[in-house]
PDB file of N, CA and C in Angstrom:
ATOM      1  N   UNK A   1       3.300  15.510  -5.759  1.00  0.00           N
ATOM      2  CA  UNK A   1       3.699  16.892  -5.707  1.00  0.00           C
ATOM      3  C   UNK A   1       3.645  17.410  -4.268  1.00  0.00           C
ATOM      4  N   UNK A   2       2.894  16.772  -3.467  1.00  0.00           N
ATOM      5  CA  UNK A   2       2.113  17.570  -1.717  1.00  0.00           C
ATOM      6  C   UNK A   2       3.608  17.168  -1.161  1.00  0.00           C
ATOM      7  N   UNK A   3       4.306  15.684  -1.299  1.00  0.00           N
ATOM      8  CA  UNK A   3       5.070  15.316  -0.872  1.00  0.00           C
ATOM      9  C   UNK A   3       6.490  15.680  -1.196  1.00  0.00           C
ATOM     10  N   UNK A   4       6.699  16.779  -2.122  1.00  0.00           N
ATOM     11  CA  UNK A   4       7.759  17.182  -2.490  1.00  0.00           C
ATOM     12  C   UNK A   4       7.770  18.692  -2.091  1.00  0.00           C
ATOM     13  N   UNK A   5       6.820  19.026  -1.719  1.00  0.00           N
ATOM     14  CA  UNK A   5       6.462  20.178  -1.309  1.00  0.00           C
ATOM     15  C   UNK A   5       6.728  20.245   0.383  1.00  0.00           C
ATOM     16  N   UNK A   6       6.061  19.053   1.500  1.00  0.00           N
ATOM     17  CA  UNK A   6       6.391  18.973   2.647  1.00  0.00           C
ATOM     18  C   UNK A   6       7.584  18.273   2.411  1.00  0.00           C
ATOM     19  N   UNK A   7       8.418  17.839   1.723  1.00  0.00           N
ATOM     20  CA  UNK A   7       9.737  17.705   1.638  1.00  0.00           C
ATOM     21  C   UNK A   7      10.868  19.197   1.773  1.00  0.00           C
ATOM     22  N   UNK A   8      10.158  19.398   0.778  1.00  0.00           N
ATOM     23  CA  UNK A   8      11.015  21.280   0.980  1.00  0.00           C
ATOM     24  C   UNK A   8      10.649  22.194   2.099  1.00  0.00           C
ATOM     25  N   UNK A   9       9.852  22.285   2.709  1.00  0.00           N
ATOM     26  CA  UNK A   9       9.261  22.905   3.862  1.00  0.00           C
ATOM     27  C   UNK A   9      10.102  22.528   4.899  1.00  0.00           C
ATOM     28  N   UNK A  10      10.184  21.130   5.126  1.00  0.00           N
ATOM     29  CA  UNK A  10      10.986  20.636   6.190  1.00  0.00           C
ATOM     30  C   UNK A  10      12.300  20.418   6.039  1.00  0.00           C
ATOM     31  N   UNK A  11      12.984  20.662   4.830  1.00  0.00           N
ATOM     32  CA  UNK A  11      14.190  21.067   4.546  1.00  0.00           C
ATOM     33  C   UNK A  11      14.416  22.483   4.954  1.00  0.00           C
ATOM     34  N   UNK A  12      13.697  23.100   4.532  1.00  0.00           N
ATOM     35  CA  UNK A  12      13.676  24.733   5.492  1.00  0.00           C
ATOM     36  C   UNK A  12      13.527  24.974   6.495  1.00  0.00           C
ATOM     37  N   UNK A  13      12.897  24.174   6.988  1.00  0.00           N
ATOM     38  CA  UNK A  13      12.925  24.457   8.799  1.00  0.00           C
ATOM     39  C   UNK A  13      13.592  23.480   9.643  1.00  0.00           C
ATOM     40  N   UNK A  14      14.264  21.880   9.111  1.00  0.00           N
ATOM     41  CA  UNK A  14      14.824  21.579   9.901  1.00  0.00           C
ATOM     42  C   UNK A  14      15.565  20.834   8.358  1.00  0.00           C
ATOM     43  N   UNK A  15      17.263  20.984   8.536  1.00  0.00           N
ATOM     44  CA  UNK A  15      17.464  20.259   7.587  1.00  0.00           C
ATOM     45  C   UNK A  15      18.390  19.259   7.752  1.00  0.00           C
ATOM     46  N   UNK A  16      18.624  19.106   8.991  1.00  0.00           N
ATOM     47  CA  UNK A  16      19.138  17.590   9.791  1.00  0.00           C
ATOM     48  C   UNK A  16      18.188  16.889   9.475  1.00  0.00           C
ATOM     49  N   UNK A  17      16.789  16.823  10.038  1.00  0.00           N
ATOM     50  CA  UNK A  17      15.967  16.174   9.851  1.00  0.00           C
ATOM     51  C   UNK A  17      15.226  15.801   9.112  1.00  0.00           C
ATOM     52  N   UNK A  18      15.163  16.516   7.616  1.00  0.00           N
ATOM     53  CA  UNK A  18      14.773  16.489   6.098  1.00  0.00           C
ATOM     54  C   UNK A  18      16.012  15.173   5.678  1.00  0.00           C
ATOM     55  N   UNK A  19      17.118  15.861   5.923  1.00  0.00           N
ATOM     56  CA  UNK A  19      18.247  14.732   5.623  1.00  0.00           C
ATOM     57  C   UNK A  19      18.569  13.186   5.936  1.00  0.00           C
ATOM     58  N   UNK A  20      17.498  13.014   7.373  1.00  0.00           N
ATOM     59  CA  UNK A  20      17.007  12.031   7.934  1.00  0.00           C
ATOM     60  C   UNK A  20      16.516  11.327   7.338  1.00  0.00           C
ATOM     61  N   UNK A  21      15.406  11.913   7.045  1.00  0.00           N
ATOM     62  CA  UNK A  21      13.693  11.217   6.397  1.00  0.00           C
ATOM     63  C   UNK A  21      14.229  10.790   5.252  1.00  0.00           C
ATOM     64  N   UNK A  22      15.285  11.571   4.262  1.00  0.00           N
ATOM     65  CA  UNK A  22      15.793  11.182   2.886  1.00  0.00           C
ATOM     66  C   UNK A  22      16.764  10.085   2.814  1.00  0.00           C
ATOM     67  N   UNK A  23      17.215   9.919   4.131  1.00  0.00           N
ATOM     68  CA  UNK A  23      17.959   8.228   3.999  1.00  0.00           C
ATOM     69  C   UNK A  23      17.290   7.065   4.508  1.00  0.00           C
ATOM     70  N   UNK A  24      16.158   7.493   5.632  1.00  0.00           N
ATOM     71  CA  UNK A  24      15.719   6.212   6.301  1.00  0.00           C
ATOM     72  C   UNK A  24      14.064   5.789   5.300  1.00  0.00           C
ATOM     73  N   UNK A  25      13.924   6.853   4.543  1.00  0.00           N
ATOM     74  CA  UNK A  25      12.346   6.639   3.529  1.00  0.00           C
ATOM     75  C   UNK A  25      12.375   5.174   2.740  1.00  0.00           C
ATOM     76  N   UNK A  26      13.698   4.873   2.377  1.00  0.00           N
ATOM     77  CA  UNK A  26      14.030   3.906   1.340  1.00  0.00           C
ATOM     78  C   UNK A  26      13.566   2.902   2.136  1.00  0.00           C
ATOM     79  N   UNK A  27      14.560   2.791   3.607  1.00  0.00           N
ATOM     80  CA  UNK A  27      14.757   1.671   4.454  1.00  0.00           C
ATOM     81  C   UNK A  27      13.509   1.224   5.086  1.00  0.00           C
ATOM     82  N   UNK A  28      12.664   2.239   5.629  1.00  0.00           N
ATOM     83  CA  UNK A  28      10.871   1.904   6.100  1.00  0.00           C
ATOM     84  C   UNK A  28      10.632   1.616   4.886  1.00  0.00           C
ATOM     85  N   UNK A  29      10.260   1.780   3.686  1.00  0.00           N
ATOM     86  CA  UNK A  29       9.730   1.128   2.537  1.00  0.00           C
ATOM     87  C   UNK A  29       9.996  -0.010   2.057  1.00  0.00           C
ATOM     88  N   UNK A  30      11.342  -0.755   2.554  1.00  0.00           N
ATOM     89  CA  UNK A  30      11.721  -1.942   2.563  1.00  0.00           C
ATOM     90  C   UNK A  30      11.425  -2.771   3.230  1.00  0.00           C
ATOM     91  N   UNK A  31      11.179  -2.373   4.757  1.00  0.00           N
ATOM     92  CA  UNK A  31      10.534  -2.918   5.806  1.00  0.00           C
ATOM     93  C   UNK A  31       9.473  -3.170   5.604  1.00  0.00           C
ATOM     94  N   UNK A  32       8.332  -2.102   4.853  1.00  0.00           N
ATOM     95  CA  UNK A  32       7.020  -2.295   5.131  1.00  0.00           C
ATOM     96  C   UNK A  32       6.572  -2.881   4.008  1.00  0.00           C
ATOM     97  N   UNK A  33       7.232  -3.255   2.790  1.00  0.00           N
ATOM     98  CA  UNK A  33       6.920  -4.315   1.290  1.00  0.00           C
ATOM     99  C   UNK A  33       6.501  -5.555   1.522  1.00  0.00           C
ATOM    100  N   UNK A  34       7.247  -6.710   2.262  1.00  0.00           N
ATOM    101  CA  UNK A  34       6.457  -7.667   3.150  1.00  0.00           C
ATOM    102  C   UNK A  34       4.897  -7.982   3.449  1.00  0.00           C
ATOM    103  N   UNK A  35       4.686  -6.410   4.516  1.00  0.00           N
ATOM    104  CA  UNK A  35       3.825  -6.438   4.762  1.00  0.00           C
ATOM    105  C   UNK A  35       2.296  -6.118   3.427  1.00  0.00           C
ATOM    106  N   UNK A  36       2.746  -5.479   2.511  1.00  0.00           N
ATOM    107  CA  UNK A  36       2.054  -5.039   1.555  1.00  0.00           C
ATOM    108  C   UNK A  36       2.055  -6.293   0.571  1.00  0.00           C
ATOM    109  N   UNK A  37       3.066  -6.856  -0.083  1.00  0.00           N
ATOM    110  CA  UNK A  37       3.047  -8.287  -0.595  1.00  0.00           C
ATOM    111  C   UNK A  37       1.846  -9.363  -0.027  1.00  0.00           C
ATOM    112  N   UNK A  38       1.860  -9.002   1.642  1.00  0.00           N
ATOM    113  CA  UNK A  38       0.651 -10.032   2.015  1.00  0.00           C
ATOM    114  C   UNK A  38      -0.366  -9.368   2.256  1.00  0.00           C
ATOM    115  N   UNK A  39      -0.670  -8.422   1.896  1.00  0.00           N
ATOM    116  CA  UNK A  39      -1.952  -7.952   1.783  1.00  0.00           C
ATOM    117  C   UNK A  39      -2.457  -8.053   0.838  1.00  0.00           C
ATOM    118  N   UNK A  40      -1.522  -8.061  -0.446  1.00  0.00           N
ATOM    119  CA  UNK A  40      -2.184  -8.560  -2.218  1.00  0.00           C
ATOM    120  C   UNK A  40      -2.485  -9.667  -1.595  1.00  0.00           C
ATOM    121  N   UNK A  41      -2.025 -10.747  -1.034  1.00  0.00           N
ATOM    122  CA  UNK A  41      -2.562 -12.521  -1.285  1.00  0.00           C
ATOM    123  C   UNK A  41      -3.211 -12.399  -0.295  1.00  0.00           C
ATOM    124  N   UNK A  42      -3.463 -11.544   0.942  1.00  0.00           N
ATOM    125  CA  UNK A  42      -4.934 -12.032   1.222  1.00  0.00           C
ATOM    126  C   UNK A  42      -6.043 -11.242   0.741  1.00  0.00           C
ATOM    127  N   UNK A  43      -5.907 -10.044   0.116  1.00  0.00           N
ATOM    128  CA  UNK A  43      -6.838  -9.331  -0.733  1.00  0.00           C
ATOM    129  C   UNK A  43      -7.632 -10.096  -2.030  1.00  0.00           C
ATOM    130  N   UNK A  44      -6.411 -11.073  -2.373  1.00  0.00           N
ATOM    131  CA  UNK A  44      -6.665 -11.914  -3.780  1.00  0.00           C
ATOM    132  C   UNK A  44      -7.420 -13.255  -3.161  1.00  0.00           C
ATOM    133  N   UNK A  45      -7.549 -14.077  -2.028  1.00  0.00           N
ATOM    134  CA  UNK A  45      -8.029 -15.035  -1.405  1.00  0.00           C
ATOM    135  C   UNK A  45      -9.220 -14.602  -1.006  1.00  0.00           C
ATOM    136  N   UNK A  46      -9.762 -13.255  -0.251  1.00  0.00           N
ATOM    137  CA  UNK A  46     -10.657 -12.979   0.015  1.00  0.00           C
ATOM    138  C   UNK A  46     -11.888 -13.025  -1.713  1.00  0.00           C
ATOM    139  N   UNK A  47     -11.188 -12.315  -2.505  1.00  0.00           N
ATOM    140  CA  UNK A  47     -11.674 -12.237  -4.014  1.00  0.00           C
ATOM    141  C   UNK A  47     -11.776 -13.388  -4.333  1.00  0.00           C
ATOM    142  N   UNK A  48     -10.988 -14.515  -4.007  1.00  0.00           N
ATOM    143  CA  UNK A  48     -11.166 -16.000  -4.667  1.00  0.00           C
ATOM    144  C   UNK A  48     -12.204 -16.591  -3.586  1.00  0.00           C
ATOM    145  N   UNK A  49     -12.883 -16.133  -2.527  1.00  0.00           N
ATOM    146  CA  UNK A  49     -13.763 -16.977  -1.377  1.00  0.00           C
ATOM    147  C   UNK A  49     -14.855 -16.185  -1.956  1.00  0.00           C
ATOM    148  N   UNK A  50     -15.188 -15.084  -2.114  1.00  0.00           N
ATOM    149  CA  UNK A  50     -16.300 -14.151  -2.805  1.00  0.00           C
ATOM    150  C   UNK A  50     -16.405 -14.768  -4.144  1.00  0.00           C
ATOM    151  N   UNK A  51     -15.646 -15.014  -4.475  1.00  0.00           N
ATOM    152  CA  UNK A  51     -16.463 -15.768  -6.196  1.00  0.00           C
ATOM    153  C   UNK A  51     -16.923 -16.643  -6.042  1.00  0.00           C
ATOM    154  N   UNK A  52     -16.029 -17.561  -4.839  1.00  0.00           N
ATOM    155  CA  UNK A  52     -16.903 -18.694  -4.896  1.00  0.00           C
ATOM    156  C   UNK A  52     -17.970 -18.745  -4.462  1.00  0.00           C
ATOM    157  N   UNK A  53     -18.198 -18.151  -3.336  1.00  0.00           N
ATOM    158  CA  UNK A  53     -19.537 -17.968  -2.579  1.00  0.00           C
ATOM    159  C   UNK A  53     -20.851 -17.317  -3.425  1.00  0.00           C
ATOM    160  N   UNK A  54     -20.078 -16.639  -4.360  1.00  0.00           N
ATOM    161  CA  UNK A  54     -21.625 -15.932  -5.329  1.00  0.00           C
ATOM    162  C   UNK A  54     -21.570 -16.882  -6.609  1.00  0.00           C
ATOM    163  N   UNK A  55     -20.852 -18.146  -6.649  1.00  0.00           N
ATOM    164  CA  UNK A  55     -21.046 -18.968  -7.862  1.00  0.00           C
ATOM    165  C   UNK A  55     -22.103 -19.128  -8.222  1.00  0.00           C
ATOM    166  N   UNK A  56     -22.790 -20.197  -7.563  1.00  0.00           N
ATOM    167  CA  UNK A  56     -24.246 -20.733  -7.697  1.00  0.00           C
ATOM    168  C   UNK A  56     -25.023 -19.481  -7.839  1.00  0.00           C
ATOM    169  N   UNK A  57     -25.011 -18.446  -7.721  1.00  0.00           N
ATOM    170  CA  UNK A  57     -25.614 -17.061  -8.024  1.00  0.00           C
ATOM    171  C   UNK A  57     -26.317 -17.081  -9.438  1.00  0.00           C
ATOM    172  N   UNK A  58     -24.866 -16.876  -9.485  1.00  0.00           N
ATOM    173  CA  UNK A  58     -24.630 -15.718 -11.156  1.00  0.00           C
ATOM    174  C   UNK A  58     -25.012 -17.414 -12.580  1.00  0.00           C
ATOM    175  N   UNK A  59     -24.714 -18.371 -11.167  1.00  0.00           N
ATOM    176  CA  UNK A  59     -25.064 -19.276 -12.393  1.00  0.00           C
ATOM    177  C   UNK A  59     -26.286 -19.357 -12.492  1.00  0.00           C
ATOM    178  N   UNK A  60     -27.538 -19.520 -11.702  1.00  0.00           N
ATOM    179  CA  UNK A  60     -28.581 -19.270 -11.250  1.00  0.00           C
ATOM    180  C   UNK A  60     -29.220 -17.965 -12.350  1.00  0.00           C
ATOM    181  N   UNK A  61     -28.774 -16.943 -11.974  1.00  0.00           N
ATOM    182  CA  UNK A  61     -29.406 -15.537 -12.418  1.00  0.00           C
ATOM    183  C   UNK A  61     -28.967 -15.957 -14.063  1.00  0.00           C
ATOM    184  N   UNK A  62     -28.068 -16.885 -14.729  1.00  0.00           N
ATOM    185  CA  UNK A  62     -27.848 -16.841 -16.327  1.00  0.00           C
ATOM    186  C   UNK A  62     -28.915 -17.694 -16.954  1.00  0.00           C
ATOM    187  N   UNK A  63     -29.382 -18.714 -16.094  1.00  0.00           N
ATOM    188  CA  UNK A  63     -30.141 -19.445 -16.674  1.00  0.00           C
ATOM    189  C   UNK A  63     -31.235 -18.666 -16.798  1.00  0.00           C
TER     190      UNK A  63
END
């Protein structure tokens, strides 16, 4: 909602540049997916080195 709100604001005060942001938003979000894709697999590798490292733990603490 904040973002539809500074959407309209800046359609009111500049609306070349509202008109801007509304064609190139798609195109930076395309650009920057890549980068977010590899942040899941190293977010998910870090989670797979932490399990392993607390294995012997939790196996430890069941017995």
């Amino acid at each position: 909602m904040i973002k539809l709100l500074l959407f309209c604001l800046l359609l009111l005060t500049s609306w070349p540049l509202a008109l801007a942001v509304l064609v190139l938003y798609p195109l930076i979000w395309l650009v920057l997916l890549p980068f977010r894709i590899v942040g899941i697999a190293v977010g998910g590798v870090f989670a797979l080195i932490h399990a392993l490292l607390f294995l012997p733990a939790r196996v430890i603490r069941a017995i």
